[in-house]
PDB file of N, CA and C in Angstrom:
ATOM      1  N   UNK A   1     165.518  76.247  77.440  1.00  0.00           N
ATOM      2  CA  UNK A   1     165.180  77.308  78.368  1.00  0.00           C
ATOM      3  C   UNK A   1     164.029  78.146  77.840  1.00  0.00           C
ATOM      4  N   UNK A   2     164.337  78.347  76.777  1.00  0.00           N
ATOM      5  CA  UNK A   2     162.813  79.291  76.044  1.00  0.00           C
ATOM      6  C   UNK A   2     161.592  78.831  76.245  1.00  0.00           C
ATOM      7  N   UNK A   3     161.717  76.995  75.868  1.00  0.00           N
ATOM      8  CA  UNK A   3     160.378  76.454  75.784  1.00  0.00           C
ATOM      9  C   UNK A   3     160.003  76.736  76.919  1.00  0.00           C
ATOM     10  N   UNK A   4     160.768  76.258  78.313  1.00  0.00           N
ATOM     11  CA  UNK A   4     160.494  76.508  79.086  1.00  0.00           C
ATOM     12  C   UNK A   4     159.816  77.569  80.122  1.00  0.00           C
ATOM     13  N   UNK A   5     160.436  78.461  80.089  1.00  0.00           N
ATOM     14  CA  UNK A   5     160.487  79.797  80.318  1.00  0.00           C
ATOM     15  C   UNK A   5     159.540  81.248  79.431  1.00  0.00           C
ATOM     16  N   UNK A   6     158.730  81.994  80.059  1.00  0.00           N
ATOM     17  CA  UNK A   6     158.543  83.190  79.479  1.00  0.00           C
ATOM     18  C   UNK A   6     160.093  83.812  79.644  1.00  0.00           C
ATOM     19  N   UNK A   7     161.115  84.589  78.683  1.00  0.00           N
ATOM     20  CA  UNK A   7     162.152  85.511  79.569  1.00  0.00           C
ATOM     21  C   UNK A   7     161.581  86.601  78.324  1.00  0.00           C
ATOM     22  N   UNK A   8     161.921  87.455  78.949  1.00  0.00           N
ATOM     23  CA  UNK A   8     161.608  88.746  78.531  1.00  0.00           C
ATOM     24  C   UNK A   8     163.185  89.828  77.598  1.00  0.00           C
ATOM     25  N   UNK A   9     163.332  90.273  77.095  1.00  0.00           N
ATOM     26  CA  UNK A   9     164.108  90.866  76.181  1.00  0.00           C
ATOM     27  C   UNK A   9     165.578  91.104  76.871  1.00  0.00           C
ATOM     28  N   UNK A  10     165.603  91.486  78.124  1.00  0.00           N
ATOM     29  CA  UNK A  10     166.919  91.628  78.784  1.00  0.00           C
ATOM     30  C   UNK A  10     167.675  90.329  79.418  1.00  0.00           C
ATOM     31  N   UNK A  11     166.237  89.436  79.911  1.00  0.00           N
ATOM     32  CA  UNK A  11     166.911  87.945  79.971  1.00  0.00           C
ATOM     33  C   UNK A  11     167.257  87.252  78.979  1.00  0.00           C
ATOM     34  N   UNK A  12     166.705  87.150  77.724  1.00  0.00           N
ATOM     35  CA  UNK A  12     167.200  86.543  76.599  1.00  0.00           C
ATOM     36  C   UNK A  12     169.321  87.140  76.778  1.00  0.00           C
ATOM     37  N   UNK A  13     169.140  88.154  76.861  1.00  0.00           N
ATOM     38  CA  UNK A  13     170.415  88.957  76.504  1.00  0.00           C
ATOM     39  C   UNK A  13     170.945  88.296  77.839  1.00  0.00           C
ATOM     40  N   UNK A  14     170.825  87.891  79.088  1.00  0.00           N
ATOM     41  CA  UNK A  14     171.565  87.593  79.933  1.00  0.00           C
ATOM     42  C   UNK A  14     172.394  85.845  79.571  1.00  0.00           C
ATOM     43  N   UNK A  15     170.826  85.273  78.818  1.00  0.00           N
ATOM     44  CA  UNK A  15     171.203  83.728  78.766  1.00  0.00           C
ATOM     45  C   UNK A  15     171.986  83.931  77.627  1.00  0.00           C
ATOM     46  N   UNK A  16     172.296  84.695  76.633  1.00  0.00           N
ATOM     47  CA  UNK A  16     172.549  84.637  75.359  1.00  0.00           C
ATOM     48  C   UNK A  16     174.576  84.370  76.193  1.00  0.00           C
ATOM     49  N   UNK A  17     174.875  85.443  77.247  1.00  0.00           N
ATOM     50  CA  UNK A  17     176.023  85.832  77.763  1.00  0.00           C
ATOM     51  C   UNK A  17     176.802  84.433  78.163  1.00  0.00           C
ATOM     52  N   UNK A  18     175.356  83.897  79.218  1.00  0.00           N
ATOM     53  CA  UNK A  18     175.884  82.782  79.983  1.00  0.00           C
ATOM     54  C   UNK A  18     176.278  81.588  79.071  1.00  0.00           C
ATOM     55  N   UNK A  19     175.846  81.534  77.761  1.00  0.00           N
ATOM     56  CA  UNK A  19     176.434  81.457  76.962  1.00  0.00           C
ATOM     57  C   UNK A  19     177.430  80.839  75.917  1.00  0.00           C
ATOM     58  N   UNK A  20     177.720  82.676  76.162  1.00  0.00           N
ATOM     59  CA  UNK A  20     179.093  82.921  75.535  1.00  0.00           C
ATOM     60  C   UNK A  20     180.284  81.812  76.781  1.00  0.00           C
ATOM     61  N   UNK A  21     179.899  82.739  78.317  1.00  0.00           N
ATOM     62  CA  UNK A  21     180.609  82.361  79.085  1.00  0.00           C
ATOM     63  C   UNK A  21     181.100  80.862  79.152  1.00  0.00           C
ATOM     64  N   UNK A  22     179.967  80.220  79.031  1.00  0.00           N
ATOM     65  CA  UNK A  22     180.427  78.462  78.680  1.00  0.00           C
ATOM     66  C   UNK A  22     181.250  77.977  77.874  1.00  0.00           C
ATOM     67  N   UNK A  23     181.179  78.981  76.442  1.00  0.00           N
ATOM     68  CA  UNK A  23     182.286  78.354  75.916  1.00  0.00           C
ATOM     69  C   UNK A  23     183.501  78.835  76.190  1.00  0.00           C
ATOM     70  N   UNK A  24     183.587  80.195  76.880  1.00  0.00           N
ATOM     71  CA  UNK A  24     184.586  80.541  77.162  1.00  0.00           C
ATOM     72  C   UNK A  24     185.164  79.700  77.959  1.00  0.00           C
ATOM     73  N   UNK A  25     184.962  78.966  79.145  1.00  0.00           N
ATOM     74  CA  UNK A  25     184.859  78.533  80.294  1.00  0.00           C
ATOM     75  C   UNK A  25     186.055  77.241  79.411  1.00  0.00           C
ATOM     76  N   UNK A  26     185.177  76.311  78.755  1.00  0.00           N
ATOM     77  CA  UNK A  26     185.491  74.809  77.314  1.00  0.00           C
ATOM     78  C   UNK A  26     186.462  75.666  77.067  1.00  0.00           C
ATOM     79  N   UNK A  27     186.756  76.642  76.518  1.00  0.00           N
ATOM     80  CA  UNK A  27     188.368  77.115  75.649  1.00  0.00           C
ATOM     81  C   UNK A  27     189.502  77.135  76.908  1.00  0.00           C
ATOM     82  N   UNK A  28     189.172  77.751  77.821  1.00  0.00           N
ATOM     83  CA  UNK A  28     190.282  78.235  79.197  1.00  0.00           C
ATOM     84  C   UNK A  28     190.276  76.557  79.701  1.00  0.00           C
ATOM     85  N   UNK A  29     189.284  76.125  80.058  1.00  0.00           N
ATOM     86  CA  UNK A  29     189.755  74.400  80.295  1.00  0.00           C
ATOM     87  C   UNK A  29     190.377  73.445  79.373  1.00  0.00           C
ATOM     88  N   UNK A  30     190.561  74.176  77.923  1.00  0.00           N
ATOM     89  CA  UNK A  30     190.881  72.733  77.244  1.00  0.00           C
ATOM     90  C   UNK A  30     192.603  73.518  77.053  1.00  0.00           C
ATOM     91  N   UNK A  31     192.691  74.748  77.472  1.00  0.00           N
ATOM     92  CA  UNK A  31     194.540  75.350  77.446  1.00  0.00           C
ATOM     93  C   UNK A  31     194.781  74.832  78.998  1.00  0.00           C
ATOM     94  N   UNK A  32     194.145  75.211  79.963  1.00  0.00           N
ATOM     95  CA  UNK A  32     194.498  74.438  81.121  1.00  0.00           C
ATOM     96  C   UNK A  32     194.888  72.826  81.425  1.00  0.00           C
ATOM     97  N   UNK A  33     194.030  71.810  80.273  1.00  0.00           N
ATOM     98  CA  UNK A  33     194.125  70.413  80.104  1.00  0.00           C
ATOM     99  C   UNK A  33     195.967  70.542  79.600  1.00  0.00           C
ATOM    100  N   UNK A  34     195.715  70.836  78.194  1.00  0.00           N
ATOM    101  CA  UNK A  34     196.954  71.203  77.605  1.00  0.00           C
ATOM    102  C   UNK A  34     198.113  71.583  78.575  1.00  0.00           C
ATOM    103  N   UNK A  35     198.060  72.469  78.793  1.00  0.00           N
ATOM    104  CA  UNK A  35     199.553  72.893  79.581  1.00  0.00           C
ATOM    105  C   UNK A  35     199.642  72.961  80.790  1.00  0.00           C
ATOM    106  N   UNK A  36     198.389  72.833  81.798  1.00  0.00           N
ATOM    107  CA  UNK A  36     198.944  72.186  82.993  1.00  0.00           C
ATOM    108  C   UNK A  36     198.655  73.453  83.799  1.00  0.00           C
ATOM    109  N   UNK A  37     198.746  73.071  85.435  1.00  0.00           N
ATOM    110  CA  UNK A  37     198.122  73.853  86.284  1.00  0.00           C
ATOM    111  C   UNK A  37     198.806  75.359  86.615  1.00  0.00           C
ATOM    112  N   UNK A  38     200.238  74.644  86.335  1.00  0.00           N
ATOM    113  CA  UNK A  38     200.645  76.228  86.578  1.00  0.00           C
ATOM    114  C   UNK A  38     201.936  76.391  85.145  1.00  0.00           C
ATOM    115  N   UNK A  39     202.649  77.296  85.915  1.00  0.00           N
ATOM    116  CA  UNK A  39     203.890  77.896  84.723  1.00  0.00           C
ATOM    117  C   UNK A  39     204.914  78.937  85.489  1.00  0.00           C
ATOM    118  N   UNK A  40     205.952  78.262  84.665  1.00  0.00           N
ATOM    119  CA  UNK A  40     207.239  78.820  85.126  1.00  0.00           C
ATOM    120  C   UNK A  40     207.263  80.259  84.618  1.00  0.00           C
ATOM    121  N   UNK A  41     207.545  81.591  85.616  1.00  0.00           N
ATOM    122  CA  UNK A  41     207.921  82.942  85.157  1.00  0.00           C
ATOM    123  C   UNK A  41     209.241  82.767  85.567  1.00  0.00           C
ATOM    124  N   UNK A  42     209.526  84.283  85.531  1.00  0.00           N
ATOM    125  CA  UNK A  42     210.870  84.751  86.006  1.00  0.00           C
ATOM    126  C   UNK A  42     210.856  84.755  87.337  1.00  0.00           C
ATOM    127  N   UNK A  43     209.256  84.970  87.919  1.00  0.00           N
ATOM    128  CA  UNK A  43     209.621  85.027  89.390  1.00  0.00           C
ATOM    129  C   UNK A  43     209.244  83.738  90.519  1.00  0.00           C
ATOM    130  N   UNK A  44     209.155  82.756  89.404  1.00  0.00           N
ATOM    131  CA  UNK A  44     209.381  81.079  89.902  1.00  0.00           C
ATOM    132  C   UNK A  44     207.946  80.446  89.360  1.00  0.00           C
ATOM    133  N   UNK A  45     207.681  79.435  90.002  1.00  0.00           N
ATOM    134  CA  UNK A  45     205.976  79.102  89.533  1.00  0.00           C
ATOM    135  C   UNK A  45     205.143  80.074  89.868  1.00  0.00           C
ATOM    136  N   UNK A  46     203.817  79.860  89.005  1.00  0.00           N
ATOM    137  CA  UNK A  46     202.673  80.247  89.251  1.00  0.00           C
ATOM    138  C   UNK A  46     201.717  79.511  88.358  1.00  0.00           C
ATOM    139  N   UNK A  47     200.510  80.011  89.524  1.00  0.00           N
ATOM    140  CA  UNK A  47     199.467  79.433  88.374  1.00  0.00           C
ATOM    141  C   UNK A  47     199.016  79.962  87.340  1.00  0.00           C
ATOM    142  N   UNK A  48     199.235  79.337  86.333  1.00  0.00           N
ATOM    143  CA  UNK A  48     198.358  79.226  84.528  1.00  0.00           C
ATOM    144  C   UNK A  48     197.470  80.564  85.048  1.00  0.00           C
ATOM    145  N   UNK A  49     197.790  81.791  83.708  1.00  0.00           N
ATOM    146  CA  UNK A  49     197.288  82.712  83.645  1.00  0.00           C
ATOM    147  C   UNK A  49     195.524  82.200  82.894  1.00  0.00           C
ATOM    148  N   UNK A  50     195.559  81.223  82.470  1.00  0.00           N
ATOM    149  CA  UNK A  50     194.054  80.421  81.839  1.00  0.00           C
ATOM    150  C   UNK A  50     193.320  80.044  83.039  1.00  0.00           C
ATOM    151  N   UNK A  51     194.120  79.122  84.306  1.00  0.00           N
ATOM    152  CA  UNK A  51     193.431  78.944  85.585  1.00  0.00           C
ATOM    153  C   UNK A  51     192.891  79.918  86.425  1.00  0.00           C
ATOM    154  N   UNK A  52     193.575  81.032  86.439  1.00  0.00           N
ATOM    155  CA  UNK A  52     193.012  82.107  87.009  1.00  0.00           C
ATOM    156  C   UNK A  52     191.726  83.011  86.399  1.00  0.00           C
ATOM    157  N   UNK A  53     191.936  82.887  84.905  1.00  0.00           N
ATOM    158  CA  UNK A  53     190.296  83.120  84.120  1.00  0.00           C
ATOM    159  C   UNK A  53     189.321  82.520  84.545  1.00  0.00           C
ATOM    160  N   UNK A  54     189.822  81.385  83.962  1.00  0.00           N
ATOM    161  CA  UNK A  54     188.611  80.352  84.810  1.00  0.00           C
ATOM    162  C   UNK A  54     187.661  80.420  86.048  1.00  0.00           C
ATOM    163  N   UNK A  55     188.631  80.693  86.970  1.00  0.00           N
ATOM    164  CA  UNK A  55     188.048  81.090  88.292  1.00  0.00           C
ATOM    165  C   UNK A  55     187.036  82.240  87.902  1.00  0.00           C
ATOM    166  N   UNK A  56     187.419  82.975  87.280  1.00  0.00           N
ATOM    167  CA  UNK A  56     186.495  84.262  86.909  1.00  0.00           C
ATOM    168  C   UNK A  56     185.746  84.319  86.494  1.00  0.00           C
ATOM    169  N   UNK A  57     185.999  83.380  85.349  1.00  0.00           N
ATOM    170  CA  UNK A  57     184.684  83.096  84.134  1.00  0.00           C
ATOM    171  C   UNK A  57     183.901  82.725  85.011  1.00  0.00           C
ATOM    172  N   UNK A  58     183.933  81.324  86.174  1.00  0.00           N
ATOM    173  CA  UNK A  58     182.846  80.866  86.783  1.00  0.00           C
ATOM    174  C   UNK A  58     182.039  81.414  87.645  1.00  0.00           C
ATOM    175  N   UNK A  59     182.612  82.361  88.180  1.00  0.00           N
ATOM    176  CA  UNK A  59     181.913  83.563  88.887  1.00  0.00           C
ATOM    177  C   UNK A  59     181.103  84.448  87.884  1.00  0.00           C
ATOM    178  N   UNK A  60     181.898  84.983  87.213  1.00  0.00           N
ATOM    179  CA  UNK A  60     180.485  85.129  86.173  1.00  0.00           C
ATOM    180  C   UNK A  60     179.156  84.713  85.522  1.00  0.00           C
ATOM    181  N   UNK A  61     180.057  83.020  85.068  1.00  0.00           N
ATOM    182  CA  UNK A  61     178.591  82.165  84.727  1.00  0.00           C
ATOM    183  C   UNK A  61     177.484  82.032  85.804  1.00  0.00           C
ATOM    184  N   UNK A  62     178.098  81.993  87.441  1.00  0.00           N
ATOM    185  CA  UNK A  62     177.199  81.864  88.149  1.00  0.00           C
ATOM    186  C   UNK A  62     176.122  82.884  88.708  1.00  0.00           C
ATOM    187  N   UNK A  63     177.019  84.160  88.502  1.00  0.00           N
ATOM    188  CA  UNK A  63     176.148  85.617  88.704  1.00  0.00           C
ATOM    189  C   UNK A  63     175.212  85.511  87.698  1.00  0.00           C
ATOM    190  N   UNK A  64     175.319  85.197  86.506  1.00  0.00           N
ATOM    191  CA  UNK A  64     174.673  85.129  85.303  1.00  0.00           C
ATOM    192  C   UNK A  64     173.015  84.467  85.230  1.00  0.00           C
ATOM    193  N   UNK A  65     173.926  83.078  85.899  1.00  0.00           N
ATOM    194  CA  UNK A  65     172.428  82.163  85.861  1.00  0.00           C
ATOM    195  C   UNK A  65     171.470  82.619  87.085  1.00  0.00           C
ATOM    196  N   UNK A  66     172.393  82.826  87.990  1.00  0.00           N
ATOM    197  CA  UNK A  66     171.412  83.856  88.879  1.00  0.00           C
ATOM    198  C   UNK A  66     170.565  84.715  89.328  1.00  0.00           C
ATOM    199  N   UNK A  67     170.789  85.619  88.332  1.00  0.00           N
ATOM    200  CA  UNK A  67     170.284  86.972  87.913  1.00  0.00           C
ATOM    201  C   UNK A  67     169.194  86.587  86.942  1.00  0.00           C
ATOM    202  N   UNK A  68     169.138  85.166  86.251  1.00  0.00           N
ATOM    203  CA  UNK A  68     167.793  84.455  85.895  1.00  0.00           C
ATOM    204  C   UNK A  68     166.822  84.049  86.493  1.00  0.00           C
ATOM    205  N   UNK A  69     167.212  84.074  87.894  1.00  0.00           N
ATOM    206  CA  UNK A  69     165.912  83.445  89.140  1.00  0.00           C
ATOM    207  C   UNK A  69     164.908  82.239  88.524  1.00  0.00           C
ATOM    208  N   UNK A  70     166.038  81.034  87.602  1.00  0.00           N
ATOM    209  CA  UNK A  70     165.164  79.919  87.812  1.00  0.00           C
ATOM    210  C   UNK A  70     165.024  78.874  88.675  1.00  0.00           C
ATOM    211  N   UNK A  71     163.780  78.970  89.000  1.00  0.00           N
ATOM    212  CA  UNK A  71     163.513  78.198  90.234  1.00  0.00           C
ATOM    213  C   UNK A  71     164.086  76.595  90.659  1.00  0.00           C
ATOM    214  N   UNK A  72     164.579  76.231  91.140  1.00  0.00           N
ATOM    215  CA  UNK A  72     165.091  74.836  91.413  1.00  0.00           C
ATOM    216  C   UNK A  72     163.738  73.476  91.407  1.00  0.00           C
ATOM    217  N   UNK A  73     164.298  72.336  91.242  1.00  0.00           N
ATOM    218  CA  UNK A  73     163.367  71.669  90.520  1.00  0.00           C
ATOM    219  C   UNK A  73     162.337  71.326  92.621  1.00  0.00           C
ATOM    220  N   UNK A  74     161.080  71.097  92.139  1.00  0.00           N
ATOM    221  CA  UNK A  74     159.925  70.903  93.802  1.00  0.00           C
ATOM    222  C   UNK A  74     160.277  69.965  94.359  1.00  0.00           C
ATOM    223  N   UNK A  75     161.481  68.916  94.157  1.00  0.00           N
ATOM    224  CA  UNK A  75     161.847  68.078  95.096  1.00  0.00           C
ATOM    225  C   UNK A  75     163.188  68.925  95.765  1.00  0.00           C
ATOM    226  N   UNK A  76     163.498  69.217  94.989  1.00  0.00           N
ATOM    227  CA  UNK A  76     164.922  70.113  95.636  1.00  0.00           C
ATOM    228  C   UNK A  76     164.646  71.051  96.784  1.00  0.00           C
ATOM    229  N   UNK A  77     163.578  72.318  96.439  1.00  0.00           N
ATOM    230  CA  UNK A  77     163.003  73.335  96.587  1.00  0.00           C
ATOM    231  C   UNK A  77     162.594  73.302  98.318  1.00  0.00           C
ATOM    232  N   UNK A  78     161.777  72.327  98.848  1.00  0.00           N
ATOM    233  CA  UNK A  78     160.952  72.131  99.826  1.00  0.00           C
ATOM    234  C   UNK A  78     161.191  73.662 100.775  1.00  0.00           C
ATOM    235  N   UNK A  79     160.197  74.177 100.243  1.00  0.00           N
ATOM    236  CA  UNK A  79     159.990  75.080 101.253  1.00  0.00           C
ATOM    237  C   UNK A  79     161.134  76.637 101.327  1.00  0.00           C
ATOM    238  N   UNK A  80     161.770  76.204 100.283  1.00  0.00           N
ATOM    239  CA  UNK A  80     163.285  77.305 100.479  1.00  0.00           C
ATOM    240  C   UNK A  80     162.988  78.331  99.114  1.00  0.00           C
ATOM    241  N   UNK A  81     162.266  77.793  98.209  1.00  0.00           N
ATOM    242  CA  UNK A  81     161.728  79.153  97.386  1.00  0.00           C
ATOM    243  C   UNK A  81     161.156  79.803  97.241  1.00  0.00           C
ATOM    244  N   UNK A  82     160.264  80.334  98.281  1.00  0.00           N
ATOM    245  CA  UNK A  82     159.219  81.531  98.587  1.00  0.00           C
ATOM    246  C   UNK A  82     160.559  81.969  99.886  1.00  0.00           C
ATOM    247  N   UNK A  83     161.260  81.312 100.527  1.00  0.00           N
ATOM    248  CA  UNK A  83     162.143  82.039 101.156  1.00  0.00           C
ATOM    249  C   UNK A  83     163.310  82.624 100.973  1.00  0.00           C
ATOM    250  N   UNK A  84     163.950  81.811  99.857  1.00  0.00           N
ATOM    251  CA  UNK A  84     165.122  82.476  99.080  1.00  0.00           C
ATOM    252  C   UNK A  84     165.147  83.350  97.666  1.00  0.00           C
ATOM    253  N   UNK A  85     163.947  82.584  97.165  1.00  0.00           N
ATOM    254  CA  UNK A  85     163.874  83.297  95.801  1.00  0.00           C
ATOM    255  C   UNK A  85     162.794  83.953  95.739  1.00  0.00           C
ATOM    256  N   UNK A  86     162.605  85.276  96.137  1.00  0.00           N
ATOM    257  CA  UNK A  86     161.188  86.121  96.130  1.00  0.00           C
ATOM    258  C   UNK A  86     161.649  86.296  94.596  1.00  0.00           C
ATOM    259  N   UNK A  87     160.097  86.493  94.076  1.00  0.00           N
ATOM    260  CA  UNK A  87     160.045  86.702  92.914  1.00  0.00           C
ATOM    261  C   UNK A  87     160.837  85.815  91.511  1.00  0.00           C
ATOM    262  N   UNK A  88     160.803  84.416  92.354  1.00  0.00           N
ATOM    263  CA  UNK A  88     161.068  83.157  90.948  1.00  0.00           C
ATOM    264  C   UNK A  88     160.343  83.451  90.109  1.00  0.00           C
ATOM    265  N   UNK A  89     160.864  82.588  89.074  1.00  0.00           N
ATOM    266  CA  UNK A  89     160.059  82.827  87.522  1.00  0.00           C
ATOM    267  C   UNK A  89     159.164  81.334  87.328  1.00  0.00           C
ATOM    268  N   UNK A  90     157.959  82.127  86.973  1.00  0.00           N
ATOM    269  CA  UNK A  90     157.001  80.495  87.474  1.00  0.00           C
ATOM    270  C   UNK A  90     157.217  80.005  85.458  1.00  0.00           C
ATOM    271  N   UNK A  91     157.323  78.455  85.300  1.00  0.00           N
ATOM    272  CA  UNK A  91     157.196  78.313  84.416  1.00  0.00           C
ATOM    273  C   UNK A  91     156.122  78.791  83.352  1.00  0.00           C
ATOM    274  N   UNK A  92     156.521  78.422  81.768  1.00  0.00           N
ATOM    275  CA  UNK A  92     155.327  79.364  80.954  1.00  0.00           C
ATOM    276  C   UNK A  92     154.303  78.435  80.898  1.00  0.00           C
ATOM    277  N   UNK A  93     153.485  78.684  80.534  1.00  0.00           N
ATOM    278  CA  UNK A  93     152.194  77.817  79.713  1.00  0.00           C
ATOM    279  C   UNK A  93     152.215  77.373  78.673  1.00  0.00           C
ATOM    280  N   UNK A  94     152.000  76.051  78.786  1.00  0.00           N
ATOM    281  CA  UNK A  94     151.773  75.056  77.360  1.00  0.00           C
ATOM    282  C   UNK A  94     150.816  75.924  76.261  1.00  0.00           C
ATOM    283  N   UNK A  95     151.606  76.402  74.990  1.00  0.00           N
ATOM    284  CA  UNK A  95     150.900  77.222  73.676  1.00  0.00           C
ATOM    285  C   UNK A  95     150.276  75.878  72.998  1.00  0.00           C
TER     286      UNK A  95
END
């Protein structure tokens, strides 16, 4: 992403998050693999207090990468990123 990318001091700090969030994401999926989708309380099943992170974490990771405005690759794009993404981040220049 760096090579790629100029990001500037607060995006570094955003990608640094998104991250964290990934591995968070690998730890809550590999207790979810482990013990399974849900779990017995007192007040009958429910779902895995790890499955319900999850859900969260991914909402996060996705606000995350978002709030990066990198542009989708020009075959994908046609025409939808000067309309959806004002102000994409144009790649950096070859140093």
């Amino acid at each position: 992403m760096t090579d790629e990318f100029d990001l500037q001091d607060h995006e570094l700090t955003i990608l640094k998050e998104a991250c964290r969030t990934v591995d968070t994401l690998d730890g809550l999926q590999t207790i979810v693999d482990r013990d399974g989708l849900t779990m017995t309380s007192p007040q009958g099943v429910k779902a895995h207090p790890a499955l319900v992170e999850l859900r969260n974490q991914r909402v996060t990771l996705a606000k995350l990468v978002a709030s990066l405005r990198i542009p989708l690759d020009d075959d994908q794009s046609v025409g939808r990123l000067e309309q959806q993404r004002v102000g994409y981040r144009q790649i950096a220049a070859v140093k």
